[in-house]
ModelCIF file with pLDDT and N, C-alpha, C, O atoms, coordinates in Angstrom:
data_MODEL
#
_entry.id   MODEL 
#
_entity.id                         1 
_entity.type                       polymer 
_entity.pdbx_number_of_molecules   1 
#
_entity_poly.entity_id                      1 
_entity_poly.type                           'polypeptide(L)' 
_entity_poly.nstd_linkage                   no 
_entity_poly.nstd_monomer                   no 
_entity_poly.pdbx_seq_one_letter_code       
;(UNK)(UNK)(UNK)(UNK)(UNK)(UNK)(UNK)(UNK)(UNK)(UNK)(UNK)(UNK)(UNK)(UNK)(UNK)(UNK)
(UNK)(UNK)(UNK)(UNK)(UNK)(UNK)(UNK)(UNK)(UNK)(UNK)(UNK)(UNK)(UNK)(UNK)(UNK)(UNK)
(UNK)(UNK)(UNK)(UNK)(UNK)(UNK)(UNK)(UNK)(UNK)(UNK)(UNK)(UNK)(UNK)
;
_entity_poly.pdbx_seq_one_letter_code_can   XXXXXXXXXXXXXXXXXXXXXXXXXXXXXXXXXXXXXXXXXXXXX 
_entity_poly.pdbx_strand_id                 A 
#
loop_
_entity_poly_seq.entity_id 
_entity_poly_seq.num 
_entity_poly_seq.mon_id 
_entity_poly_seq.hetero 
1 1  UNK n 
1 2  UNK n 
1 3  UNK n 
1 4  UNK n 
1 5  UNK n 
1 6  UNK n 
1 7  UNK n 
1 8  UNK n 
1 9  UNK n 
1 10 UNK n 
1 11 UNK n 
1 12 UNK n 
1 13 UNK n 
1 14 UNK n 
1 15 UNK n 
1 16 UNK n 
1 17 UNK n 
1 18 UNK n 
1 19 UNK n 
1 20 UNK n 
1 21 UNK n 
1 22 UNK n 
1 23 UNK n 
1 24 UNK n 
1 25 UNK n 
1 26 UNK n 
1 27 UNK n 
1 28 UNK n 
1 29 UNK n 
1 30 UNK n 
1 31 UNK n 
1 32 UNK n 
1 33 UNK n 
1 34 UNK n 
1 35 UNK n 
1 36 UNK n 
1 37 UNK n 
1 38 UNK n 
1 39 UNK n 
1 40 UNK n 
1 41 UNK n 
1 42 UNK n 
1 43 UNK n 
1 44 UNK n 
1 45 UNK n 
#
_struct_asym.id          A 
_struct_asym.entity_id   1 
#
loop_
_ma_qa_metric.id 
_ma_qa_metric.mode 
_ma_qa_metric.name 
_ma_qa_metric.software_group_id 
_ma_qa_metric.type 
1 global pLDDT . pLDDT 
2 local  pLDDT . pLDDT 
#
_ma_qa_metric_global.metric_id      1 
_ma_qa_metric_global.metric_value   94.93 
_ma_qa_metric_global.model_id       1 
_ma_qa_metric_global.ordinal_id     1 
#
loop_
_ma_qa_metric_local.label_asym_id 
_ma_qa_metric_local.label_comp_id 
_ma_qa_metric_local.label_seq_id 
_ma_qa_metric_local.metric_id 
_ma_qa_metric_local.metric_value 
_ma_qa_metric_local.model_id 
_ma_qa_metric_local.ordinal_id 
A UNK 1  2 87.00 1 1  
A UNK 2  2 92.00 1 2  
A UNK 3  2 95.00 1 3  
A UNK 4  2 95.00 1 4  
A UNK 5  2 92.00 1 5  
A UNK 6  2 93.00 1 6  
A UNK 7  2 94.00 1 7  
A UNK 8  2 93.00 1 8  
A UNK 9  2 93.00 1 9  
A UNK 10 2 92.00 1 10 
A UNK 11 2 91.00 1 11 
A UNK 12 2 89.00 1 12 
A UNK 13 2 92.00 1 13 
A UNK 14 2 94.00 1 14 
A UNK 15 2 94.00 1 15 
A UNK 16 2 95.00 1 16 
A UNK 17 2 96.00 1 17 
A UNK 18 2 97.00 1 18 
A UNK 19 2 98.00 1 19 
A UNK 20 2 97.00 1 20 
A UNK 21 2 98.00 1 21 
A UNK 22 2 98.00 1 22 
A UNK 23 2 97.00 1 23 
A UNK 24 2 97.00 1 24 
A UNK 25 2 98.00 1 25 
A UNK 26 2 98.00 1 26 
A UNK 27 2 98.00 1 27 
A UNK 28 2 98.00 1 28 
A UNK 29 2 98.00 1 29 
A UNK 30 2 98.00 1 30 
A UNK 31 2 98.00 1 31 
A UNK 32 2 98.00 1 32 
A UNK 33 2 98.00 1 33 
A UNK 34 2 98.00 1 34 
A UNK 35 2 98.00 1 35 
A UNK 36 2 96.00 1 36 
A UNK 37 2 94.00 1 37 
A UNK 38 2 95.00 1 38 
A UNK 39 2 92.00 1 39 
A UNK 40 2 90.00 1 40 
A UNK 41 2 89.00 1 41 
A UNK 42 2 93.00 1 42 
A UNK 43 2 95.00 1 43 
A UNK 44 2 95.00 1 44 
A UNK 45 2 96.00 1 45 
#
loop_
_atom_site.group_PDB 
_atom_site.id 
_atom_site.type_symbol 
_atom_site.label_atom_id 
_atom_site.label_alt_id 
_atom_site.label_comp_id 
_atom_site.label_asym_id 
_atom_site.label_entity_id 
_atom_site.label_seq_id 
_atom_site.pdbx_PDB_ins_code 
_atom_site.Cartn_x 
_atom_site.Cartn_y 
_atom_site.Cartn_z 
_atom_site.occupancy 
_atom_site.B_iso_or_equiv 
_atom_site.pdbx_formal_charge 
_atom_site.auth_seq_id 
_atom_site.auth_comp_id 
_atom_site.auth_asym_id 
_atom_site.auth_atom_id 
_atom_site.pdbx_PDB_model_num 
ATOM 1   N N  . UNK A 1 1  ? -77.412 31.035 -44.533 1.00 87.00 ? 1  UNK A N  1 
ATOM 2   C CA . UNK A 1 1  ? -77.979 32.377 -44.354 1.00 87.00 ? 1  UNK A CA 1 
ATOM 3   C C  . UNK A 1 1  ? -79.424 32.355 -44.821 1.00 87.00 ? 1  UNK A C  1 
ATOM 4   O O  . UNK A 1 1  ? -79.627 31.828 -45.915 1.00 87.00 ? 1  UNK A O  1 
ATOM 5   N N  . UNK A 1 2  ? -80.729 32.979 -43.976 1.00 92.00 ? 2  UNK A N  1 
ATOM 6   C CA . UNK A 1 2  ? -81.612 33.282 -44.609 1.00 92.00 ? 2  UNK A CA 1 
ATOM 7   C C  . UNK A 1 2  ? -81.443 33.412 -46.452 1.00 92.00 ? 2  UNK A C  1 
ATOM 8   O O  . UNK A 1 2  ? -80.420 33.759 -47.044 1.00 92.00 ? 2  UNK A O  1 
ATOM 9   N N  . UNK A 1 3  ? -82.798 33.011 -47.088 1.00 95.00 ? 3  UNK A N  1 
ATOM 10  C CA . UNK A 1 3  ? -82.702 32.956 -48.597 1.00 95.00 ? 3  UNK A CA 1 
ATOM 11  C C  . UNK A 1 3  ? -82.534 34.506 -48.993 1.00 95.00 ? 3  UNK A C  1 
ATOM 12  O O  . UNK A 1 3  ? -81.663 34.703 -49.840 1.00 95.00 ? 3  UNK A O  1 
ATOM 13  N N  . UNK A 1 4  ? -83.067 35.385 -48.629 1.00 95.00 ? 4  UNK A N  1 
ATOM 14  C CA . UNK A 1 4  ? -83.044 36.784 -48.657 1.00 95.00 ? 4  UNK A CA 1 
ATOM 15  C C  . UNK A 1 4  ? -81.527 37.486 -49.123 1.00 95.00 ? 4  UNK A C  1 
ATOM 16  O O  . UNK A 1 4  ? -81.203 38.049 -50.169 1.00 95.00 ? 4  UNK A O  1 
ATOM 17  N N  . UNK A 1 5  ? -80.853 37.227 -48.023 1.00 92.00 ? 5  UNK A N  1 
ATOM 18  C CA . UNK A 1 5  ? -79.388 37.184 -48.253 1.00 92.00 ? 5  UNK A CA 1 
ATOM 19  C C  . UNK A 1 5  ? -78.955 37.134 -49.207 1.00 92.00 ? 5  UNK A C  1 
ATOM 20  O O  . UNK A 1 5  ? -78.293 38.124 -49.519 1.00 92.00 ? 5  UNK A O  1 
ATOM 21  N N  . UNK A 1 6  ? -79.072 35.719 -50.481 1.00 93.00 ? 6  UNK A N  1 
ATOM 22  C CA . UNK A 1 6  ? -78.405 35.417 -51.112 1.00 93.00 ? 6  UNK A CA 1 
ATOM 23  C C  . UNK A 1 6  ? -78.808 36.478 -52.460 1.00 93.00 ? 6  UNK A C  1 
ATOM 24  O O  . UNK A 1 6  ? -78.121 36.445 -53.481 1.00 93.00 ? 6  UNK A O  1 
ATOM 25  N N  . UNK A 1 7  ? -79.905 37.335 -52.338 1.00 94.00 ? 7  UNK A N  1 
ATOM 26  C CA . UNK A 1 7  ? -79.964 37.955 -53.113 1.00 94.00 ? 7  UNK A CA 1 
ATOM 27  C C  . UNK A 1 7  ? -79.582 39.836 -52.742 1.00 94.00 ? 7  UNK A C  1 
ATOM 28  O O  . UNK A 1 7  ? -79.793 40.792 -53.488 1.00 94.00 ? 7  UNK A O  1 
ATOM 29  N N  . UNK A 1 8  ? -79.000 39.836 -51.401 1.00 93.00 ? 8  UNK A N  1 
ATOM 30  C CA . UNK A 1 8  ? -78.351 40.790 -51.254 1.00 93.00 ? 8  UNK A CA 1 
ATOM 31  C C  . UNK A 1 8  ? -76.614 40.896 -50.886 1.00 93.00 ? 8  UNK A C  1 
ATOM 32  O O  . UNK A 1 8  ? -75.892 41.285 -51.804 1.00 93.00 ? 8  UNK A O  1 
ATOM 33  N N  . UNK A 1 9  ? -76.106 40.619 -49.823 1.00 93.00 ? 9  UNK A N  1 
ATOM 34  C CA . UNK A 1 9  ? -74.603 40.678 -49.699 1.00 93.00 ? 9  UNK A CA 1 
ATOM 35  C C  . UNK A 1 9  ? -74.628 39.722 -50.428 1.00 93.00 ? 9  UNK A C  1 
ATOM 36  O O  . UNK A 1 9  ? -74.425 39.943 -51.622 1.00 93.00 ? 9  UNK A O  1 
ATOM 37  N N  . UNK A 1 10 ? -74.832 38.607 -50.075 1.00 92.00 ? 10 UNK A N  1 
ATOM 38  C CA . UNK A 1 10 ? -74.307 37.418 -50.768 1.00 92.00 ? 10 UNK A CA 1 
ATOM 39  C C  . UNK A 1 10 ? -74.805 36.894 -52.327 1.00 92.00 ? 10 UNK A C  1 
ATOM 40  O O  . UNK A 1 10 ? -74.636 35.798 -52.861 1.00 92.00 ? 10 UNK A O  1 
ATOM 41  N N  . UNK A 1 11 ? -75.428 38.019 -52.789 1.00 91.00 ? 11 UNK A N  1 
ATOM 42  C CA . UNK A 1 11 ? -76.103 37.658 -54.159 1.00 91.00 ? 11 UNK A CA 1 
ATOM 43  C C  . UNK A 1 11 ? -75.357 38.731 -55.172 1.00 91.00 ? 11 UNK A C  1 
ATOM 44  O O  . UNK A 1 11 ? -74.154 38.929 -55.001 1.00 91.00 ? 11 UNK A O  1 
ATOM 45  N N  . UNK A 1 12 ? -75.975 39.339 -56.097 1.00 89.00 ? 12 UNK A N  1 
ATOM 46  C CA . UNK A 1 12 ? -75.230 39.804 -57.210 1.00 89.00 ? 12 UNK A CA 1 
ATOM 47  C C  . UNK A 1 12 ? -74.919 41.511 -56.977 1.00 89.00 ? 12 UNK A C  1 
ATOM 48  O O  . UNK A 1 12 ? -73.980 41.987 -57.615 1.00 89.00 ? 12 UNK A O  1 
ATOM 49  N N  . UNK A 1 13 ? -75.799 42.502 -55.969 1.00 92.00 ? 13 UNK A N  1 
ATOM 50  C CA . UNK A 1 13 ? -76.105 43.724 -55.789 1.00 92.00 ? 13 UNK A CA 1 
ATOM 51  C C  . UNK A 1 13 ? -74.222 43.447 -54.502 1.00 92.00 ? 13 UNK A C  1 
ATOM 52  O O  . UNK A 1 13 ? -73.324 44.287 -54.558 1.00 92.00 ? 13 UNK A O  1 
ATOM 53  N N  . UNK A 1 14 ? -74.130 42.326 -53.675 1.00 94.00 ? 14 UNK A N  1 
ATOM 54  C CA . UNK A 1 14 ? -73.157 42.325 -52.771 1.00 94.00 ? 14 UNK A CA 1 
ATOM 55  C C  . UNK A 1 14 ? -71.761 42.269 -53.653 1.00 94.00 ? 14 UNK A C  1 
ATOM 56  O O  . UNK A 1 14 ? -70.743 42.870 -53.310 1.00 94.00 ? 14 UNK A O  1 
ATOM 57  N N  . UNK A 1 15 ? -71.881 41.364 -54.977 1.00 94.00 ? 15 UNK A N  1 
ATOM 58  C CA . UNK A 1 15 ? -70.863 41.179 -55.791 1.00 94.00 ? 15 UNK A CA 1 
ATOM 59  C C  . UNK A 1 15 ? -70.657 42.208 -56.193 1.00 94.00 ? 15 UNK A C  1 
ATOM 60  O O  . UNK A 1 15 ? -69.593 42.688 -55.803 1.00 94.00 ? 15 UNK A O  1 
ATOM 61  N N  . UNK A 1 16 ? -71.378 42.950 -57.001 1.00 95.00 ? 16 UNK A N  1 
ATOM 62  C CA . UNK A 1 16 ? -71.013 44.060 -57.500 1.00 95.00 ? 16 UNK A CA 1 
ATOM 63  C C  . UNK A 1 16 ? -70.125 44.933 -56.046 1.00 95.00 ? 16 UNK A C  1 
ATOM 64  O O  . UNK A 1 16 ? -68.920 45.174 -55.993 1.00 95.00 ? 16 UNK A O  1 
ATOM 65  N N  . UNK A 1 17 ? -70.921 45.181 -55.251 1.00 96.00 ? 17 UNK A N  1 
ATOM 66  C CA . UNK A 1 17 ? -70.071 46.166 -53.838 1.00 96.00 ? 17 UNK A CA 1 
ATOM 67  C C  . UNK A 1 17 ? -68.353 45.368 -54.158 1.00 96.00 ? 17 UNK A C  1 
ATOM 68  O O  . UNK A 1 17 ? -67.351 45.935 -54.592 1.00 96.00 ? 17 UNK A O  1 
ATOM 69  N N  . UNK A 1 18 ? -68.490 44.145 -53.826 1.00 97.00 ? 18 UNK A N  1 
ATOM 70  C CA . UNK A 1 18 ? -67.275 43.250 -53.196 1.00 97.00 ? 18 UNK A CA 1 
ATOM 71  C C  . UNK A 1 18 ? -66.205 44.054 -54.337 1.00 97.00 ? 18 UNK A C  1 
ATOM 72  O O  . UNK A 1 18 ? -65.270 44.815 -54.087 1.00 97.00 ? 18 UNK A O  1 
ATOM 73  N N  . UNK A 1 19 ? -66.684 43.615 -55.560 1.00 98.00 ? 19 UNK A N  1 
ATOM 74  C CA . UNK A 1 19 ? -65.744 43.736 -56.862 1.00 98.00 ? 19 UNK A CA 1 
ATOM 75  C C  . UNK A 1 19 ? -65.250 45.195 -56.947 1.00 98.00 ? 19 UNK A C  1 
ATOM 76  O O  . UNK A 1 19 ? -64.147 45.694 -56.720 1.00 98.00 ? 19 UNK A O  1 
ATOM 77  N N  . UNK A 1 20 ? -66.287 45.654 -57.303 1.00 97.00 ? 20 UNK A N  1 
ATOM 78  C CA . UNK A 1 20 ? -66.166 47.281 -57.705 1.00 97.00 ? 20 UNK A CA 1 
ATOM 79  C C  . UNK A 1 20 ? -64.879 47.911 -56.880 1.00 97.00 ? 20 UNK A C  1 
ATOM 80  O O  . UNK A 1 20 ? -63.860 48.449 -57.314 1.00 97.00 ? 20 UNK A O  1 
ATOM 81  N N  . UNK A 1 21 ? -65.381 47.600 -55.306 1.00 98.00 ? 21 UNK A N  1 
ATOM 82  C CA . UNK A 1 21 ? -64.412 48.583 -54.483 1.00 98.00 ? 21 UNK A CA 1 
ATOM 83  C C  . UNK A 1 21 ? -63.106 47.561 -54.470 1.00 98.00 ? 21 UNK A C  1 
ATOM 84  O O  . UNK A 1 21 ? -62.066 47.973 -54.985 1.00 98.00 ? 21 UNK A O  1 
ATOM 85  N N  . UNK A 1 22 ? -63.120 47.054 -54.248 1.00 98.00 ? 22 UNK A N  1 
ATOM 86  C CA . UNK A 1 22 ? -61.672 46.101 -54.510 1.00 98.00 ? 22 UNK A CA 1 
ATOM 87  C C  . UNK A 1 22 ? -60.705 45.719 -55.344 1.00 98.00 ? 22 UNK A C  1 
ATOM 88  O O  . UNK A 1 22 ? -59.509 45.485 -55.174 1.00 98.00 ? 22 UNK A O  1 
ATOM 89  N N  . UNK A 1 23 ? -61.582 45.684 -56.500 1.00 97.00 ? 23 UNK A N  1 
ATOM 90  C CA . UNK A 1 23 ? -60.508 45.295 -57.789 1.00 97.00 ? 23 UNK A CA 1 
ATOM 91  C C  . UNK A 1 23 ? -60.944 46.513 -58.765 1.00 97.00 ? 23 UNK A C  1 
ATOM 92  O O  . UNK A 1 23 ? -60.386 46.436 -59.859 1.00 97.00 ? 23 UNK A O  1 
ATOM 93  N N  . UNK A 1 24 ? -61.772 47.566 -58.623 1.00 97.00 ? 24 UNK A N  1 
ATOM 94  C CA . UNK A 1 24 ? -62.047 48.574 -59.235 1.00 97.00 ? 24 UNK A CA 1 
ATOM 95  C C  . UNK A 1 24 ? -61.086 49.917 -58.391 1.00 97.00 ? 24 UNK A C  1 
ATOM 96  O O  . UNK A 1 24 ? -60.098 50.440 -58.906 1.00 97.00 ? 24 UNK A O  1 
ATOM 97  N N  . UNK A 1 25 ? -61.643 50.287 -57.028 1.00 98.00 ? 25 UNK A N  1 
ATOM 98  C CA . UNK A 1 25 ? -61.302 51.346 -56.149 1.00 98.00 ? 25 UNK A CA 1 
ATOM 99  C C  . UNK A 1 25 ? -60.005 50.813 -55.640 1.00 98.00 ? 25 UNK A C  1 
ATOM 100 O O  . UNK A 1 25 ? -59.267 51.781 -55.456 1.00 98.00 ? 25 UNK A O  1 
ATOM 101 N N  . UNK A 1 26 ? -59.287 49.482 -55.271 1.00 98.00 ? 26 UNK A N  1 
ATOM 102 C CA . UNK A 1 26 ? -58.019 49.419 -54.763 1.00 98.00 ? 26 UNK A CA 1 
ATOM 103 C C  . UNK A 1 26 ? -57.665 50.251 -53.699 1.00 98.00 ? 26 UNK A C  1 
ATOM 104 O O  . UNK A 1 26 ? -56.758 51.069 -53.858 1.00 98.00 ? 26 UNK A O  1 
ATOM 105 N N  . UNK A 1 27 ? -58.571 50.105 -52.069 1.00 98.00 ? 27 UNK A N  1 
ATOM 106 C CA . UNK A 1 27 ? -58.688 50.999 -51.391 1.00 98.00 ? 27 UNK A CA 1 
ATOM 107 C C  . UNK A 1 27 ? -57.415 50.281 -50.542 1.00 98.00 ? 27 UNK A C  1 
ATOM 108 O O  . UNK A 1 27 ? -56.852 49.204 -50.735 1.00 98.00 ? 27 UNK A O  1 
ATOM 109 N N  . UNK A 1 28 ? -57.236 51.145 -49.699 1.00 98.00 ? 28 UNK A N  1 
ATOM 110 C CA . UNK A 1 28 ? -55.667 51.381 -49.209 1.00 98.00 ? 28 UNK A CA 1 
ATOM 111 C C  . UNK A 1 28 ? -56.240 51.777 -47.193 1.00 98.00 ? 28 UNK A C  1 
ATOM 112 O O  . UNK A 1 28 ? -57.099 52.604 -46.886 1.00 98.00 ? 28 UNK A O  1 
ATOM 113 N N  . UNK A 1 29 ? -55.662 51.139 -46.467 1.00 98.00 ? 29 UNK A N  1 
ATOM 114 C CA . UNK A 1 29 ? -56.089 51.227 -44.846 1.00 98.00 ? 29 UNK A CA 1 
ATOM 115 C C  . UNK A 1 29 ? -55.685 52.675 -44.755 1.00 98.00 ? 29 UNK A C  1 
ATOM 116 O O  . UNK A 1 29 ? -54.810 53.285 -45.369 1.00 98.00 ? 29 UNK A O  1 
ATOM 117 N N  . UNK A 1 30 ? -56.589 53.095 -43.783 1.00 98.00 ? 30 UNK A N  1 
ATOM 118 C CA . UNK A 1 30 ? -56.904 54.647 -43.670 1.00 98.00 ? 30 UNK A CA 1 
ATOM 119 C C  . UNK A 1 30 ? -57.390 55.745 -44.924 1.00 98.00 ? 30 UNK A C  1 
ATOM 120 O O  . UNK A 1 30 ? -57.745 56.901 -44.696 1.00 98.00 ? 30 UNK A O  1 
ATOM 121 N N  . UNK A 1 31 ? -57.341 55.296 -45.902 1.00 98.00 ? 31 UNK A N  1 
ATOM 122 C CA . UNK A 1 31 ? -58.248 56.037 -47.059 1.00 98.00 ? 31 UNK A CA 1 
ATOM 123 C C  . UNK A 1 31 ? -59.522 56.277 -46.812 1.00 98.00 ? 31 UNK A C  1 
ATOM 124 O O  . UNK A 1 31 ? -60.347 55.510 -46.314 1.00 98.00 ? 31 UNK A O  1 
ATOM 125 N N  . UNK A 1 32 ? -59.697 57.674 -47.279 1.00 98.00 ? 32 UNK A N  1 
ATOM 126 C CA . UNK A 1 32 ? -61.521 58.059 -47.152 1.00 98.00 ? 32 UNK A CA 1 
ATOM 127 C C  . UNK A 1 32 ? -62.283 57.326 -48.052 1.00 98.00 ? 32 UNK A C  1 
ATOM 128 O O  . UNK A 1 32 ? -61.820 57.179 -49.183 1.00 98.00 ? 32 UNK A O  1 
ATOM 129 N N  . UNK A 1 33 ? -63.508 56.766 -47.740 1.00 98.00 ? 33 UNK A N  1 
ATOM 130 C CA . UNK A 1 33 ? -64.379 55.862 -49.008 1.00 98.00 ? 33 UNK A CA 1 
ATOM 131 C C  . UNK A 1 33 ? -65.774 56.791 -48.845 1.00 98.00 ? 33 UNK A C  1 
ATOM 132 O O  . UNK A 1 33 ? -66.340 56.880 -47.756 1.00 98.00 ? 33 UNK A O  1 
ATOM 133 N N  . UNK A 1 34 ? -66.194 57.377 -49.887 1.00 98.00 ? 34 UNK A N  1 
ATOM 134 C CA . UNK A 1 34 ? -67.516 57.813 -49.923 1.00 98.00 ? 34 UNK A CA 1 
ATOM 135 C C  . UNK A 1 34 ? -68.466 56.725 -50.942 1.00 98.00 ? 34 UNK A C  1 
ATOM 136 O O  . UNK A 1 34 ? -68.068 55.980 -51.836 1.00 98.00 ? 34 UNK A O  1 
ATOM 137 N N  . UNK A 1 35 ? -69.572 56.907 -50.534 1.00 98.00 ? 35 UNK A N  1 
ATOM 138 C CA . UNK A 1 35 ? -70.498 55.681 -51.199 1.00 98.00 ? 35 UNK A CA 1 
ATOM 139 C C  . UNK A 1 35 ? -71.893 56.996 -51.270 1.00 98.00 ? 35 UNK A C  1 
ATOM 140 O O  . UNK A 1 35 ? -72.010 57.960 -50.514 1.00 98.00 ? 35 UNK A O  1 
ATOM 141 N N  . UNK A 1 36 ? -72.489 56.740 -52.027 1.00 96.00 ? 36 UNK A N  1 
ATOM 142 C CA . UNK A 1 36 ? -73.858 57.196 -52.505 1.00 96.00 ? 36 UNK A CA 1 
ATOM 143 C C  . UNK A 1 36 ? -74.962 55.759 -52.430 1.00 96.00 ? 36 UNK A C  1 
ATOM 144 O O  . UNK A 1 36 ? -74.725 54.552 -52.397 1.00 96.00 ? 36 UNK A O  1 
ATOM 145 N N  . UNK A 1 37 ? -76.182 56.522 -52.424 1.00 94.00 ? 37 UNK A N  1 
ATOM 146 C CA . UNK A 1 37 ? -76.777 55.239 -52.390 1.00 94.00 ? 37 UNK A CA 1 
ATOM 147 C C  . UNK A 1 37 ? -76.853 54.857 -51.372 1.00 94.00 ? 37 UNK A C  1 
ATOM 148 O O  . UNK A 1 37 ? -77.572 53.871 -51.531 1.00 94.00 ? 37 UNK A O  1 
ATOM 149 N N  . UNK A 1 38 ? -76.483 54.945 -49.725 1.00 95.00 ? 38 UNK A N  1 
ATOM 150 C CA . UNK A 1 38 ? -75.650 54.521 -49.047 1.00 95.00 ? 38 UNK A CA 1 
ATOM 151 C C  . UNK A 1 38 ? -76.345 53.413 -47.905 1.00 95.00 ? 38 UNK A C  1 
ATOM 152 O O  . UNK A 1 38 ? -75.671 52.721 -47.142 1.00 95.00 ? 38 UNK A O  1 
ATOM 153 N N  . UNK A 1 39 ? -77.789 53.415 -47.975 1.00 92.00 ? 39 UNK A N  1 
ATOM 154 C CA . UNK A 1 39 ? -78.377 52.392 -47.153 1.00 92.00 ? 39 UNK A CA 1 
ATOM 155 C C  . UNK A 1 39 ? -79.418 51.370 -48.378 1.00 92.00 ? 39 UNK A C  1 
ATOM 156 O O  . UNK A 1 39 ? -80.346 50.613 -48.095 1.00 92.00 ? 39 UNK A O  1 
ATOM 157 N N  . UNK A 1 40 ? -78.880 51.678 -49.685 1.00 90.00 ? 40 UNK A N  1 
ATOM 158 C CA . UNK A 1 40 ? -79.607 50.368 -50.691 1.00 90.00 ? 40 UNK A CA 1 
ATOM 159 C C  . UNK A 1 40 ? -78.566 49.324 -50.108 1.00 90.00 ? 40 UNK A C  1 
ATOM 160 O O  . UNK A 1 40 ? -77.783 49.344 -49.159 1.00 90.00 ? 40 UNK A O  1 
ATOM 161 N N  . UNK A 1 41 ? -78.968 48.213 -51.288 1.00 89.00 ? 41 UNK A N  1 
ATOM 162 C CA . UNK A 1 41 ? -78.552 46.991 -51.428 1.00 89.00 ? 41 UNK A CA 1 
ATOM 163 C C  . UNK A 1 41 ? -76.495 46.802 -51.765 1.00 89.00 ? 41 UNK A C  1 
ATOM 164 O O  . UNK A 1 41 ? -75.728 46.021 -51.202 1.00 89.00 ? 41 UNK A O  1 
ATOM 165 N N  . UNK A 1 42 ? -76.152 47.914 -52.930 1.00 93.00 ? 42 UNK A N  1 
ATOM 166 C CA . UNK A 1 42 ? -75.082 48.388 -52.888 1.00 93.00 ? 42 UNK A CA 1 
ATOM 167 C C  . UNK A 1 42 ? -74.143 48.846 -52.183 1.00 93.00 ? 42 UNK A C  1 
ATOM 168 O O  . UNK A 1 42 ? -73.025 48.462 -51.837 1.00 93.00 ? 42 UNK A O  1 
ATOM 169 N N  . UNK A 1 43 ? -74.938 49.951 -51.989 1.00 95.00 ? 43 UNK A N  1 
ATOM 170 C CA . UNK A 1 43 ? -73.945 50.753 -50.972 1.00 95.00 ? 43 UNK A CA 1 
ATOM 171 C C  . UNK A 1 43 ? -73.686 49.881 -49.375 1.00 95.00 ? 43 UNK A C  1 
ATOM 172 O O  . UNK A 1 43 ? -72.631 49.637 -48.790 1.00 95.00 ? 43 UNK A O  1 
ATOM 173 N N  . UNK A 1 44 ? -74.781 49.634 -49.088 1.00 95.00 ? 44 UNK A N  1 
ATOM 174 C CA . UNK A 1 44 ? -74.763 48.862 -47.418 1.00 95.00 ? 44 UNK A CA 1 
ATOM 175 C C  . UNK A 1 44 ? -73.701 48.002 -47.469 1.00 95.00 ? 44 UNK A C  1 
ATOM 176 O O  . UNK A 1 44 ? -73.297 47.601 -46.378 1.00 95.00 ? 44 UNK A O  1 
ATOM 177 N N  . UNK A 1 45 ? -73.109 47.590 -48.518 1.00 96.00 ? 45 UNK A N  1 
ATOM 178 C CA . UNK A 1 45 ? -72.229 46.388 -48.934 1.00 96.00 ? 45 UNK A CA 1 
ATOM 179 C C  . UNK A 1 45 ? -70.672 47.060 -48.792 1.00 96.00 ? 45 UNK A C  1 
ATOM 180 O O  . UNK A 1 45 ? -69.680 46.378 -49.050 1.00 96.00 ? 45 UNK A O  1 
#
């Protein structure tokens, strides 16, 4: 991937997204997800 990348999805701002909603939020198919923030580095994730 471009170097860029690795400091967005694939860097620590994407980890945080990956983690948070997954092993934090435990989202469930068809559940509503609201995000703030929603076109940074975070949220886009």
């Amino acid at each position: 991937a471009p170097l860029p990348k690795f400091l967005n999805a694939l860097g620590m701002p994407g980890m945080t997204a990956y983690f948070g909603l997954l092993d934090v939020g435990l989202p469930k198919a068809g559940e509503t997800v609201v995000v703030s923030g929603a076109a940074g580095a975070v949220g886009q994730t």
